[in-house]
Protein backbone atom coordinates (compact mmCIF):
# COMPACT_ATOMS: atom_id res chain seq x y z
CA UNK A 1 -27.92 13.92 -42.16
CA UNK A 2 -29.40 14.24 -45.64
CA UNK A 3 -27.92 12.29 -48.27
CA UNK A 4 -27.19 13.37 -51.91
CA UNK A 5 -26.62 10.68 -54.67
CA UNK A 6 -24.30 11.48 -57.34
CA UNK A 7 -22.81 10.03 -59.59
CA UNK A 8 -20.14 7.25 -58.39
CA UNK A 9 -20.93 8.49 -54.73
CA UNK A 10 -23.73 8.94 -52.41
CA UNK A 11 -22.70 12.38 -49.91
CA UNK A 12 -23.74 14.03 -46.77
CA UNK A 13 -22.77 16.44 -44.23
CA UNK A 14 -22.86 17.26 -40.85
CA UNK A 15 -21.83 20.64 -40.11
CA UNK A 16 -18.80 21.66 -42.10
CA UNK A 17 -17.57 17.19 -42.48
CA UNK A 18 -18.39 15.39 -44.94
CA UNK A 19 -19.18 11.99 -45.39
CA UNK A 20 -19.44 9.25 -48.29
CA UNK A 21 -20.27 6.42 -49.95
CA UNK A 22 -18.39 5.63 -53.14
CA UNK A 23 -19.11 2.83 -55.96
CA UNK A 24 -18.15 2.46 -59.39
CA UNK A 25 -20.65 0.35 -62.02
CA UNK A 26 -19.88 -2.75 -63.34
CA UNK A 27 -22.33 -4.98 -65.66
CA UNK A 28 -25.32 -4.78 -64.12
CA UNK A 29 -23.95 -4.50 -60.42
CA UNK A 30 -22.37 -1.67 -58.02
CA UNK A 31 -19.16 -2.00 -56.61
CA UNK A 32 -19.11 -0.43 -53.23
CA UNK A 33 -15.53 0.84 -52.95
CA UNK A 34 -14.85 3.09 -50.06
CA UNK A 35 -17.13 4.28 -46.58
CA UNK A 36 -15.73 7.43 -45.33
CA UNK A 37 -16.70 9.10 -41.63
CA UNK A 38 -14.25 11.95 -40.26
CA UNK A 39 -12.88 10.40 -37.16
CA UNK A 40 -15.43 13.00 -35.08
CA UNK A 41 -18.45 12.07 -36.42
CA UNK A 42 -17.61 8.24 -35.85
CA UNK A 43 -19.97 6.27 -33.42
CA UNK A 44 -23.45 7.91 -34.74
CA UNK A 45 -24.50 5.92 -37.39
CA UNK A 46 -23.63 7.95 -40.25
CA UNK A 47 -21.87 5.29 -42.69
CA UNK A 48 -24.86 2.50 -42.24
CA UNK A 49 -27.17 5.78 -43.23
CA UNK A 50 -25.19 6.09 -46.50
CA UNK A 51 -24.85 2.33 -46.94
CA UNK A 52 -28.38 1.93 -46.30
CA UNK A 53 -28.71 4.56 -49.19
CA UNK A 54 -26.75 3.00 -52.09
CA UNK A 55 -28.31 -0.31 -51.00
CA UNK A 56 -31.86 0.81 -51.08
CA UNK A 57 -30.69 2.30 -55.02
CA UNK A 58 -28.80 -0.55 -56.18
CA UNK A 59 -32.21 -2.35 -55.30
CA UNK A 60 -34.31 0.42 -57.06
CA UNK A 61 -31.99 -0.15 -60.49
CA UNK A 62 -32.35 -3.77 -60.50
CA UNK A 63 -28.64 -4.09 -59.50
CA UNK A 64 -26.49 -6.83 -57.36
CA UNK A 65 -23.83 -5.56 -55.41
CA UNK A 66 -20.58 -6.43 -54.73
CA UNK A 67 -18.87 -4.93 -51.39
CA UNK A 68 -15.46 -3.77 -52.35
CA UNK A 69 -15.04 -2.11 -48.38
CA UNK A 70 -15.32 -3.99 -45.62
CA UNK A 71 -18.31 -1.52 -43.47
CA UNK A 72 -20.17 -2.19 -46.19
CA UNK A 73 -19.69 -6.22 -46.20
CA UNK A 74 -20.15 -6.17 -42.53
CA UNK A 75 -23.28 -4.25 -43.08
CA UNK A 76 -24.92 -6.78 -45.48
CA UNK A 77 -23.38 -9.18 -43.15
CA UNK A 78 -25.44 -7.73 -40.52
CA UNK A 79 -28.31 -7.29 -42.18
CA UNK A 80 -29.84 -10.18 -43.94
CA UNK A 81 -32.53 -8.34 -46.04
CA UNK A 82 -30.28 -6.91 -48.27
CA UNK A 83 -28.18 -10.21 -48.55
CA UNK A 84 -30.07 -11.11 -51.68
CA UNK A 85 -28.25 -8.47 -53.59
CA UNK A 86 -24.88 -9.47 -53.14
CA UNK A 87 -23.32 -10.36 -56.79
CA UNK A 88 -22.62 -13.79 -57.39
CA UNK A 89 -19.36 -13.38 -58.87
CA UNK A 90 -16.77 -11.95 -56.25
């Protein structure tokens, strides 16, 4: 899956399904908002692609990050590298 950034969402497709990653800025920090994978594309690692995405931009811009949605908690969670990011104020 290739993965478009735009703004207030990262995108990509599989076939004729979409998927995405949405954020909204805030003060120097990204707000991860929502993860959405169509129910048949579940399972394959397409939403920690697009996580993985926005997290390697957020870095890029010099942003923290706060994880409004859950996958992407869990993912940061998961993955300690990118746990330096995370915004102080929640």
């Amino acid at each position: 899956m290739e993965i478009e950034h735009r703004p207030g969402r990262f995108e990509g497709r599989v076939g004729d399904q979409g998927c995405e990653l949405e954020y909204r800025l805030e003060a120097g920090r990204v707000v991860f908002t929502h993860t959405g994978v169509p129910p048949a594309l579940r399972g394959r690692g397409l939403a920690a692609k697009l996580v993985e995405a926005g997290l390697r931009w957020a870095q890029q811009q010099g942003l923290s990050v706060l994880p409004a949605c859950s996958y992407v908690a869990r993912h940061i969670e998961r993955h300690p590298e990118w746990q330096p990011l995370l915004s102080k104020a929640r």
